[in-house]
N, C-alpha and C. Protein backbone atom coordinates (compact mmCIF):
# COMPACT_ATOMS: atom_id res chain seq x y z
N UNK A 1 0.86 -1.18 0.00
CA UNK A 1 0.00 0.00 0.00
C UNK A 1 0.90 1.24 0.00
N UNK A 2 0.54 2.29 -0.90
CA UNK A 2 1.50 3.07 -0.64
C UNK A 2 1.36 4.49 0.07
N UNK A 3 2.13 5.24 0.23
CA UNK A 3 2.20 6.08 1.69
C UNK A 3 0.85 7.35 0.71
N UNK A 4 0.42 7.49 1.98
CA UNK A 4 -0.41 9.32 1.66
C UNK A 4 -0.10 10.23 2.61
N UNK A 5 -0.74 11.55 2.02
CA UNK A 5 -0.27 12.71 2.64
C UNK A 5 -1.76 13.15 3.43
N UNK A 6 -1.34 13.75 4.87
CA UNK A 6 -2.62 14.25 5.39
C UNK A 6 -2.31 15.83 5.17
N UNK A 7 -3.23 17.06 5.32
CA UNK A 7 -3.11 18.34 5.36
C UNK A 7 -3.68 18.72 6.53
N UNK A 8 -3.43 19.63 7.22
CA UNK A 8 -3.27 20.20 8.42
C UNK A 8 -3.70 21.69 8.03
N UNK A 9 -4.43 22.40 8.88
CA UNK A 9 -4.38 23.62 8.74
C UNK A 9 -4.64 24.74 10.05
N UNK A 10 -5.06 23.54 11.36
CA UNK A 10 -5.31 24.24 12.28
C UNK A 10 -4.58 23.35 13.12
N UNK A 11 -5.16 22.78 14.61
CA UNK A 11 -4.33 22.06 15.52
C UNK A 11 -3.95 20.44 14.88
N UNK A 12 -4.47 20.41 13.77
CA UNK A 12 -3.36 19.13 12.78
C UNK A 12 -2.01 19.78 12.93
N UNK A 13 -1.45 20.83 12.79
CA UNK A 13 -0.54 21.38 12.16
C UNK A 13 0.43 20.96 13.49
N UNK A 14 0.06 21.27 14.59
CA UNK A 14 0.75 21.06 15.96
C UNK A 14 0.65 20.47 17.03
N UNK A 15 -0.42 19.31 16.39
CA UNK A 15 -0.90 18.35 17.53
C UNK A 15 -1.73 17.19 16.44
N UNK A 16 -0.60 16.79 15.54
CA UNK A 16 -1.08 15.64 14.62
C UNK A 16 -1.68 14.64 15.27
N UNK A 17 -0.95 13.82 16.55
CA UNK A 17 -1.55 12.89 17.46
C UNK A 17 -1.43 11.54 16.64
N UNK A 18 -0.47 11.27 15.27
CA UNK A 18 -0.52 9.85 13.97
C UNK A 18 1.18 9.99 14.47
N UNK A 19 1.66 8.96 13.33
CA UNK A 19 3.16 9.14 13.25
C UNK A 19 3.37 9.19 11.87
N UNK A 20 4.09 10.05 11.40
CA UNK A 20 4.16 10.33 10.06
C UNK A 20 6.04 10.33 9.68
N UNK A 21 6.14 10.13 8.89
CA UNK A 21 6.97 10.05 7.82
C UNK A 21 8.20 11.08 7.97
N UNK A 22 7.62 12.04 7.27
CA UNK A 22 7.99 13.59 7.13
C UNK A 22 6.37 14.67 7.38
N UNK A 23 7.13 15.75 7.48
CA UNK A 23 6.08 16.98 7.69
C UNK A 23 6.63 18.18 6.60
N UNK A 24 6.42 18.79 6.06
CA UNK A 24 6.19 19.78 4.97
C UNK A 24 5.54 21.19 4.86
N UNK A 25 5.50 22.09 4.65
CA UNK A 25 4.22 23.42 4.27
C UNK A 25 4.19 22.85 3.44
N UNK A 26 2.53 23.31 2.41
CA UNK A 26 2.38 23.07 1.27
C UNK A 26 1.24 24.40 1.50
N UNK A 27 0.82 24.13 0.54
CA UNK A 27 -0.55 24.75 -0.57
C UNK A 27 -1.83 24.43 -0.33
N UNK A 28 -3.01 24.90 -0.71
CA UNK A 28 -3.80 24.01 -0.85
C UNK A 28 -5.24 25.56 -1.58
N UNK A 29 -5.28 25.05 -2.94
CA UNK A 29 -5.63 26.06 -3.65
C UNK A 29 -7.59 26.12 -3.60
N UNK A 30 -8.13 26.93 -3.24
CA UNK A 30 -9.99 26.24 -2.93
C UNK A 30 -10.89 26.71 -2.06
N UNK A 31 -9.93 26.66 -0.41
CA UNK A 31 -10.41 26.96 0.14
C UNK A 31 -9.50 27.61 1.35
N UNK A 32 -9.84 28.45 2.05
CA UNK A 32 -8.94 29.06 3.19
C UNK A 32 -9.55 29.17 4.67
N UNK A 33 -8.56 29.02 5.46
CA UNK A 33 -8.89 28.67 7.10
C UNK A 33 -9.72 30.18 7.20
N UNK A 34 -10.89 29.11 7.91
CA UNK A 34 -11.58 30.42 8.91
C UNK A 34 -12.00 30.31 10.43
N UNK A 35 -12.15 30.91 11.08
CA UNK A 35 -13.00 30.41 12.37
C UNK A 35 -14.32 30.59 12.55
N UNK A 36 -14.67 29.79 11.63
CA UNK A 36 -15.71 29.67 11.38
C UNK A 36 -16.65 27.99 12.07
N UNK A 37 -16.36 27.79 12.89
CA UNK A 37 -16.62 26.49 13.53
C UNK A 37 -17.25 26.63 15.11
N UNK A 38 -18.60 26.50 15.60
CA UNK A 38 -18.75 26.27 16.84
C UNK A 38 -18.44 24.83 17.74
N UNK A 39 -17.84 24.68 18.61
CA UNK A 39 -16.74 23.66 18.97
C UNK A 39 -17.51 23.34 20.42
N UNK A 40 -18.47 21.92 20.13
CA UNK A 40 -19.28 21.71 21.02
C UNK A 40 -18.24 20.20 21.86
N UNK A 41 -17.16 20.20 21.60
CA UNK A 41 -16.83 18.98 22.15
C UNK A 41 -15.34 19.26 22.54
N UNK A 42 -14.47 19.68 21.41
CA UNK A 42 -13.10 19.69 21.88
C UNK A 42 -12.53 21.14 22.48
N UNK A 43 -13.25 22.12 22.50
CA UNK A 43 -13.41 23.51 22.91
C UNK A 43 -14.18 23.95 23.39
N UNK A 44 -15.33 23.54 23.49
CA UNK A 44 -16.04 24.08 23.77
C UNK A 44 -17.49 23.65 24.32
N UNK A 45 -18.95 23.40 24.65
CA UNK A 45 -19.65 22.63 24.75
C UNK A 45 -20.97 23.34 24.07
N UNK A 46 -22.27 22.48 24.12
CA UNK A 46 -23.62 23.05 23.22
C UNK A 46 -24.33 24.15 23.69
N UNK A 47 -23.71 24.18 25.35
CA UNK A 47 -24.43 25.66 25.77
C UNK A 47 -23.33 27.07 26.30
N UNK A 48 -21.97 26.20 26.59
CA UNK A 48 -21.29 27.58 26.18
C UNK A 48 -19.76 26.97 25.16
N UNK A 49 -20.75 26.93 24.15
CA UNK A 49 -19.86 26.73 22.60
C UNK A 49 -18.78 27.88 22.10
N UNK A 50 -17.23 27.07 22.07
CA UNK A 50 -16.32 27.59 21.34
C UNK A 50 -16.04 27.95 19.75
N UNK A 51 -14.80 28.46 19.64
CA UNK A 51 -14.71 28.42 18.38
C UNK A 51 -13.49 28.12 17.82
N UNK A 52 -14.00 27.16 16.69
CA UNK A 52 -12.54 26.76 16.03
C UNK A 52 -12.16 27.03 14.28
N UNK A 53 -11.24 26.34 13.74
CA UNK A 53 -10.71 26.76 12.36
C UNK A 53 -11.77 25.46 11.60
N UNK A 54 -11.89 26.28 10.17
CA UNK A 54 -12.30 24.97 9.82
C UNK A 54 -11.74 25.22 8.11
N UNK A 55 -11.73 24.75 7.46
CA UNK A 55 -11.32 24.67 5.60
C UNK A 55 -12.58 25.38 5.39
N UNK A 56 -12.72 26.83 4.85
CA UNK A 56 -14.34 26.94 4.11
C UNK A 56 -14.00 27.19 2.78
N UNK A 57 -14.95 26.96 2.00
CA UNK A 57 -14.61 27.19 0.63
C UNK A 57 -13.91 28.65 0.19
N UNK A 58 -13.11 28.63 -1.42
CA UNK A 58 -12.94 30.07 -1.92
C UNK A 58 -11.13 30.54 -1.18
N UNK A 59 -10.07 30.74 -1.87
CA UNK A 59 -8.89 31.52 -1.89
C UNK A 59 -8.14 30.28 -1.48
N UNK A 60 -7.09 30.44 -0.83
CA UNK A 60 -6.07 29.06 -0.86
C UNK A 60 -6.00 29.37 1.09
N UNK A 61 -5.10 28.15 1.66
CA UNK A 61 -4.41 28.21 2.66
C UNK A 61 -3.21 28.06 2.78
N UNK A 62 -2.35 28.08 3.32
CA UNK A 62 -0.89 27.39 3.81
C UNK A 62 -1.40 26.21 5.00
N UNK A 63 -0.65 24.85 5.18
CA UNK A 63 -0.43 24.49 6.37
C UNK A 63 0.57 23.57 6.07
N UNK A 64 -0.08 22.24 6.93
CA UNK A 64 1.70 21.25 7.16
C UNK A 64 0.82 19.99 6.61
N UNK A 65 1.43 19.78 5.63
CA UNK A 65 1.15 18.76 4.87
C UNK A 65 2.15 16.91 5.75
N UNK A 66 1.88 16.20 6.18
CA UNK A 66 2.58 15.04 6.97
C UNK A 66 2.12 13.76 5.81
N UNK A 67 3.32 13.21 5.91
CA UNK A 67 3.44 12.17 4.86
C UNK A 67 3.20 10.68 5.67
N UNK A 68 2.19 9.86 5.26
CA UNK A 68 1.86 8.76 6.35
C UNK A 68 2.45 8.07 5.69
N UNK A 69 2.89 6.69 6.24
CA UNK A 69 3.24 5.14 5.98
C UNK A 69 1.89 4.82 5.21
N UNK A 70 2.00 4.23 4.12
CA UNK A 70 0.93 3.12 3.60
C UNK A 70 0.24 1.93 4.34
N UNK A 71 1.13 1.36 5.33
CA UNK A 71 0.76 0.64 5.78
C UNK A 71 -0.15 0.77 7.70
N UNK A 72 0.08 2.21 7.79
CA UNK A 72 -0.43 2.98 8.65
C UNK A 72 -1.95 3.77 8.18
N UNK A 73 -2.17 3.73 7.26
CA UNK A 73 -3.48 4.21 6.63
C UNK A 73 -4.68 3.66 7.53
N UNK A 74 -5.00 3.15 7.18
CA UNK A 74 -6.32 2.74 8.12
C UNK A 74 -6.38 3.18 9.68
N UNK A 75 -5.27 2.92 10.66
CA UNK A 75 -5.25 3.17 11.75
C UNK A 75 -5.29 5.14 11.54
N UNK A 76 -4.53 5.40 10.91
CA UNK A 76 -4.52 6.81 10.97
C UNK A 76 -5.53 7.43 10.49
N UNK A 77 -6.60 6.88 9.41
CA UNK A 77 -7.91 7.35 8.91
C UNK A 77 -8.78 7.11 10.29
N UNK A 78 -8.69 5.99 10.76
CA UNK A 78 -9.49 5.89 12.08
C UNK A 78 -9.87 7.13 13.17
N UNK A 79 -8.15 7.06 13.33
CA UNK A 79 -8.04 8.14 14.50
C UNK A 79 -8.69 9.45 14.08
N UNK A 80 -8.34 10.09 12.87
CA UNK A 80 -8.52 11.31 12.47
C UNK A 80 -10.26 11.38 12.43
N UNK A 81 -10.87 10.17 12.00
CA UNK A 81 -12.42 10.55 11.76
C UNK A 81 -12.87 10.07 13.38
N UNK A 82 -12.27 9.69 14.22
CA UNK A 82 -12.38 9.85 15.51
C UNK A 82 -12.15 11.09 15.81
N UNK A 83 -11.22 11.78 15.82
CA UNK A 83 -11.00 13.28 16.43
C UNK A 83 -12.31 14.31 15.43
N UNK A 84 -12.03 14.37 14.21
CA UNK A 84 -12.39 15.57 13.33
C UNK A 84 -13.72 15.23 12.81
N UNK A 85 -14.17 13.84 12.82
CA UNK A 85 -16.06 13.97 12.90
C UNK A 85 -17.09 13.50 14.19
N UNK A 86 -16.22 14.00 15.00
CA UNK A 86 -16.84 13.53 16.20
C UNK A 86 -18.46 14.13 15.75
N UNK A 87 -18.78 15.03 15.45
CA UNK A 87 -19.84 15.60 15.16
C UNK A 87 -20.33 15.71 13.72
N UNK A 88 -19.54 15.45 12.56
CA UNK A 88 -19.90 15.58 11.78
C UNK A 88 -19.82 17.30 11.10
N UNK A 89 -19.49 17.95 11.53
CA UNK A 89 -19.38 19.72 10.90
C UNK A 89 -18.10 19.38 10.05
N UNK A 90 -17.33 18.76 9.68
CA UNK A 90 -16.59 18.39 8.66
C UNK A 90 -16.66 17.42 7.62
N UNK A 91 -16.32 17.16 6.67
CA UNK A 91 -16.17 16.62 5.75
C UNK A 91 -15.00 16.05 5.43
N UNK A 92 -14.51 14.67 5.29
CA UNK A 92 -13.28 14.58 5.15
C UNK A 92 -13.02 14.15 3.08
N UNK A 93 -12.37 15.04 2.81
CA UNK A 93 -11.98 14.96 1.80
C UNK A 93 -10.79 14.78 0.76
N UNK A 94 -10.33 14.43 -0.17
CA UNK A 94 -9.26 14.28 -1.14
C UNK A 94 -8.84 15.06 -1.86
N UNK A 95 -7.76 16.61 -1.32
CA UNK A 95 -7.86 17.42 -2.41
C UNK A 95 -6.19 17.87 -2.83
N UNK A 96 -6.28 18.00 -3.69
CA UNK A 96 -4.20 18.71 -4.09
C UNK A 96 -3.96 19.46 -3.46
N UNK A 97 -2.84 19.15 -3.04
CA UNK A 97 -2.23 20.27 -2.37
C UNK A 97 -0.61 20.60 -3.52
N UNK A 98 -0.28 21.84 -3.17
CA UNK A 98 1.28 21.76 -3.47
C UNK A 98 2.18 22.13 -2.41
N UNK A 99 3.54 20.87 -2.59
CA UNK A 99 4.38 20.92 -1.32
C UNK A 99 5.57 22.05 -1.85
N UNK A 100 5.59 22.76 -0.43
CA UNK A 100 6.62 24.17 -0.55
C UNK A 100 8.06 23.46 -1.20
N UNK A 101 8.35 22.00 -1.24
CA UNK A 101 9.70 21.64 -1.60
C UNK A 101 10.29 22.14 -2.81
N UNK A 102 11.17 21.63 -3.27
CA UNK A 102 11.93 22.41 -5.10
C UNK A 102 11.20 21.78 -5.54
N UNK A 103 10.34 22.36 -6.56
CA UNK A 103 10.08 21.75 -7.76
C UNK A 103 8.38 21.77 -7.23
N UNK A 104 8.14 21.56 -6.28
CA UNK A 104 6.27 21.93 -5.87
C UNK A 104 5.61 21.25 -6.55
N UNK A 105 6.06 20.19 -5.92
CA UNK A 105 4.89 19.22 -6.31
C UNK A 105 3.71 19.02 -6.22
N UNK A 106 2.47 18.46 -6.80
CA UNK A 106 1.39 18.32 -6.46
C UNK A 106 1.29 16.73 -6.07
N UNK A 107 0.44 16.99 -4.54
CA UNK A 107 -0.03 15.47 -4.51
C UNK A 107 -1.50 15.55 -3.95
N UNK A 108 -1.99 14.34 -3.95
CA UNK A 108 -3.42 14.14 -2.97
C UNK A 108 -2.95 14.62 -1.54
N UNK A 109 -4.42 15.28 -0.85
CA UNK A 109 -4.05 15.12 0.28
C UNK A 109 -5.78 14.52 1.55
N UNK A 110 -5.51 14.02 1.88
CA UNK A 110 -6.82 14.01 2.90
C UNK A 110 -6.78 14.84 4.06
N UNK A 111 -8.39 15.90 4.06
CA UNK A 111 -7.71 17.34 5.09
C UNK A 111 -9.69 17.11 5.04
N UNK A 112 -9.98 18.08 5.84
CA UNK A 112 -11.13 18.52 6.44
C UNK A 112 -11.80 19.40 6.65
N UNK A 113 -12.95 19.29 5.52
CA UNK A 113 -13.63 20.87 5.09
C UNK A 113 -14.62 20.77 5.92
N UNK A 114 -15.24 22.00 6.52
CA UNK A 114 -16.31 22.40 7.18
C UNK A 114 -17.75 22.43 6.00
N UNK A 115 -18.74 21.66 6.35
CA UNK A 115 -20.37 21.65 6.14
C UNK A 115 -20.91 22.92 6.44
N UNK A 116 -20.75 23.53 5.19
CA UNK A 116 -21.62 25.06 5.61
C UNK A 116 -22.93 24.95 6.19
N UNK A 117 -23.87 23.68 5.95
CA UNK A 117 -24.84 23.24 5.88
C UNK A 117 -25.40 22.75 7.75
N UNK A 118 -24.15 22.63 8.04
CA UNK A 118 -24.04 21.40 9.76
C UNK A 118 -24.74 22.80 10.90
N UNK A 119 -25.29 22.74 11.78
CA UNK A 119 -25.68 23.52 12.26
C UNK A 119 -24.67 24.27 13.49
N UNK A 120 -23.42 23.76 13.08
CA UNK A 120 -22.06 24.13 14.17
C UNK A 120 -21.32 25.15 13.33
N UNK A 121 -21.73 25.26 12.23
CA UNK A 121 -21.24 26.35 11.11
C UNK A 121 -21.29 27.90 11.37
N UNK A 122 -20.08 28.43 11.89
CA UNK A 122 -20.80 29.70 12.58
C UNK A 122 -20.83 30.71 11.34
N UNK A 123 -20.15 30.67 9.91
CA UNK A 123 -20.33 31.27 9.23
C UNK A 123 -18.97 32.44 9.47
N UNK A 124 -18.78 33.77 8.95
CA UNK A 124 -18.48 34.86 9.55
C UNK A 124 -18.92 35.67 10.62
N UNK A 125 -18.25 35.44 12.02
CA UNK A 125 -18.59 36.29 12.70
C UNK A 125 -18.07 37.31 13.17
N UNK A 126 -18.71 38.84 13.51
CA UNK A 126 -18.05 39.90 13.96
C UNK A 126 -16.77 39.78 15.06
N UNK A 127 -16.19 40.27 15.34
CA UNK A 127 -15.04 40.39 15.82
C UNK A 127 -15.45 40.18 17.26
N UNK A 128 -16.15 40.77 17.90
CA UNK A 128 -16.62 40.59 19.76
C UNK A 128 -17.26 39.30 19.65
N UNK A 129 -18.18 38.88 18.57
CA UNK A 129 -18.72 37.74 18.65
C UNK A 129 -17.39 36.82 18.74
N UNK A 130 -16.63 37.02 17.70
CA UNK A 130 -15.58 35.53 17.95
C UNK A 130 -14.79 35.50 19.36
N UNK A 131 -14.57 36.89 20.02
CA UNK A 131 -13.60 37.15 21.02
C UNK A 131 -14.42 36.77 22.30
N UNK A 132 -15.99 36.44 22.24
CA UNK A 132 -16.85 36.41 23.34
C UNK A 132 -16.68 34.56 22.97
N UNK A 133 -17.14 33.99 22.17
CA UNK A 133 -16.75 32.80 22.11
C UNK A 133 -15.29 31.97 22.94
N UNK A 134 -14.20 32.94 22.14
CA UNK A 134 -12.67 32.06 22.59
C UNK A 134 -12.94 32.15 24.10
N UNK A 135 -13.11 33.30 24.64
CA UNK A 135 -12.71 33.22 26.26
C UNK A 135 -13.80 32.57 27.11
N UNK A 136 -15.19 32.34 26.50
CA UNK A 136 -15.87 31.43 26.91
C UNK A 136 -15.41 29.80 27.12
N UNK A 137 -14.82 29.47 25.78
CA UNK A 137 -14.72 27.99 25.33
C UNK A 137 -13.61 27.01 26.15
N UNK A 138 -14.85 26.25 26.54
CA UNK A 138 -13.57 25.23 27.41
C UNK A 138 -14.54 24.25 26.96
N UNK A 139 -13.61 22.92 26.85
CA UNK A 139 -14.08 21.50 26.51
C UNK A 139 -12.91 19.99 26.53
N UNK A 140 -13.42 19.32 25.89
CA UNK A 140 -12.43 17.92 26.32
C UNK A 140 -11.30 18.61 26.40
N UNK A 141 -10.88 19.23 25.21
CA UNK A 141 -9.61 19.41 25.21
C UNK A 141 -8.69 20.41 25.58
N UNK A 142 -9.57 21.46 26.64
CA UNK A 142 -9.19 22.66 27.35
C UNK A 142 -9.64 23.84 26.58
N UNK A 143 -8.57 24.68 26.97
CA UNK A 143 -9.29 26.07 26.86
C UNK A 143 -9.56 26.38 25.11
N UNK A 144 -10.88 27.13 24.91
CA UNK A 144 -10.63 27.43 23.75
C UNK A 144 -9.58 28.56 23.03
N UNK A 145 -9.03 29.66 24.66
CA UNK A 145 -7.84 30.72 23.96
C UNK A 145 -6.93 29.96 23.95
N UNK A 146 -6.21 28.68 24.59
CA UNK A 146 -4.85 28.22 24.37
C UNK A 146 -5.02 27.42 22.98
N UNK A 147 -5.69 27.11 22.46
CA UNK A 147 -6.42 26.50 21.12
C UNK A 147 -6.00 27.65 19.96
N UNK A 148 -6.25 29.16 20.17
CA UNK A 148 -5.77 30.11 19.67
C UNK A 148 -4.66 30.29 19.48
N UNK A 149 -4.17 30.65 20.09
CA UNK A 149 -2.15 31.16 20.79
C UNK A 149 -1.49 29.90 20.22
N UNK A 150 -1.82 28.93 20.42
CA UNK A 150 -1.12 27.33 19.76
C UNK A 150 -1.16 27.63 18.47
N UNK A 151 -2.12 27.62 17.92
CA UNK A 151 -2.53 27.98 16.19
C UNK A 151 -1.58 28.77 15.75
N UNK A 152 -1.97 30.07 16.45
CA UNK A 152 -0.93 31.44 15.87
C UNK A 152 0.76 31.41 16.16
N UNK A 153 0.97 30.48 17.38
CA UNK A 153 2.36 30.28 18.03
C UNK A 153 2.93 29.46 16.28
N UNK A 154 2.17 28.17 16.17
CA UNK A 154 2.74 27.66 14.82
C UNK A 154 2.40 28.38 13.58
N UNK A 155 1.48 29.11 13.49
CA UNK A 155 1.39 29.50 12.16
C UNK A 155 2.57 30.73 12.13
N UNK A 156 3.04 31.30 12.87
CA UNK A 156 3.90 32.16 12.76
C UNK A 156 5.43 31.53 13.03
N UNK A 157 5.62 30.53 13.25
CA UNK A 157 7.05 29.96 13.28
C UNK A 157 6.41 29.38 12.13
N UNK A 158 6.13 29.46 10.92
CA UNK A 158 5.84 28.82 9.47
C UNK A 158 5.92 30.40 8.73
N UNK A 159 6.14 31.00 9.11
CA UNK A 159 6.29 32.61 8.73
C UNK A 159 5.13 33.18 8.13
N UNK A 160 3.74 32.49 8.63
CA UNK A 160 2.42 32.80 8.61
C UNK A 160 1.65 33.68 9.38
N UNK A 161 0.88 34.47 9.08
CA UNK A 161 -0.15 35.53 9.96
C UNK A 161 -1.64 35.75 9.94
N UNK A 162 -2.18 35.24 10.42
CA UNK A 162 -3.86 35.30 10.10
C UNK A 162 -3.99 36.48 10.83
N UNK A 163 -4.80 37.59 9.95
CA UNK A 163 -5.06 38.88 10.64
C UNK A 163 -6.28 38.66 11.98
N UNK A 164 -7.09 37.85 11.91
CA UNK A 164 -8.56 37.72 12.69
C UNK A 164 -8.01 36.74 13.82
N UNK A 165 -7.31 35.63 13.65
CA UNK A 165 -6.13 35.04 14.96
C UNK A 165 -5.58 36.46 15.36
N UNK A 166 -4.60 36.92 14.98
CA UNK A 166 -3.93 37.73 15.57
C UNK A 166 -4.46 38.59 16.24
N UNK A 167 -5.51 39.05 15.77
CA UNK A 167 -6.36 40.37 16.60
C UNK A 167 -7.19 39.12 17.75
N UNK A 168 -7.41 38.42 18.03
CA UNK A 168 -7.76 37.55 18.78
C UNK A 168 -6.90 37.35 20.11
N UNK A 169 -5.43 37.13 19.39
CA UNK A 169 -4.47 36.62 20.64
C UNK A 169 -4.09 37.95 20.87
N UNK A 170 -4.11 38.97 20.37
CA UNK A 170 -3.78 40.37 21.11
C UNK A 170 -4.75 40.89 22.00
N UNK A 171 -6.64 40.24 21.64
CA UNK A 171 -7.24 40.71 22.84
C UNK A 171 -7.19 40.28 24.03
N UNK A 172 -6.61 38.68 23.90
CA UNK A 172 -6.55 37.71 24.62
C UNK A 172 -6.05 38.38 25.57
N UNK A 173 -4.57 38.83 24.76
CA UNK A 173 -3.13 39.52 25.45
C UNK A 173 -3.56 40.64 26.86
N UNK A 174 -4.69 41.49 26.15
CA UNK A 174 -5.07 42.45 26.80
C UNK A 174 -5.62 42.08 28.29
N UNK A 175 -6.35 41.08 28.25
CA UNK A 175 -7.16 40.98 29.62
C UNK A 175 -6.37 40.62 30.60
């Protein structure tokens, strides 16, 4: 069986939780990270719901593309639709990415688009709305601002900047 690539774009990027191969930036031309996700389980819960990243359609992203063993596939498809459909507000899908290496390659990748459709879909929200969410959100997996600061901590040692993270972990900063 031969090896595949997963894509990462939020806490994939820094908390894969598989064992992979190699790790990479790449591309991924379609759709771009938003926080656009209410996070009833790993951030957050159904009555005081967080917020997380999700793939929405339209412009490209950067993240960390991780190269699996072939023979690790199944266990690692497992885990991931264990973590990332616990609820179903994602979609797990097959899409190209290109890897930042010489020559930029294109390969498959399996990564995880948000269901505009799922009722955890927060859509675009105003700026106090998202900032009233993060400092609310706690769930399995702790706080929803250290969920933030993690994101932005790696997306910026990748020499990345999300303007709506950043204004996030600076209000954070403030309180």
């Amino acid at each position: 069986m031969s090896d595949f690539w997963v894509f990462g774009y939020g806490s994939l990027m820094w908390r894969p939780g598989f064992d992979y191969l190699e790790s990479e930036t790449a591309d991924l031309a379609g759709a771009h990270r938003s926080l656009c996700v209410y996070s009833w389980v790993h951030r957050g819960t159904r009555a005081r719901p967080g917020l997380v990243l999700g793939l929405d359609r339209g412009g490209s992203c950067r993240g960390v593309a991780f190269r699996v063993a072939g023979r690790d596939r199944a266990a690692v498809l497992a885990y991931l639709r264990e973590r990332e459909l616990v609820t179903d507000v994602y979609r797990e899908v097959s899409r190209p990415i290109r890897l930042r290496r010489e020559g930029r390659p294109e390969v498959a990748a399996v990564t995880y688009m948000v269901d505009r459709d799922h009722q955890q879909y927060a859509g675009r929200l105003p700026p106090d709305a998202i900032l009233a969410h993060v400092r609310a959100g706690y769930g399995q997996s702790g706080a929803n601002s250290d969920y933030i600061v993690s994101t932005v901590a790696h997306l910026r040692a990748l020499g990345l900047t999300d303007p709506i993270l950043e204004r996030v972990v600076a209000a954070l900063a403030d309180t």
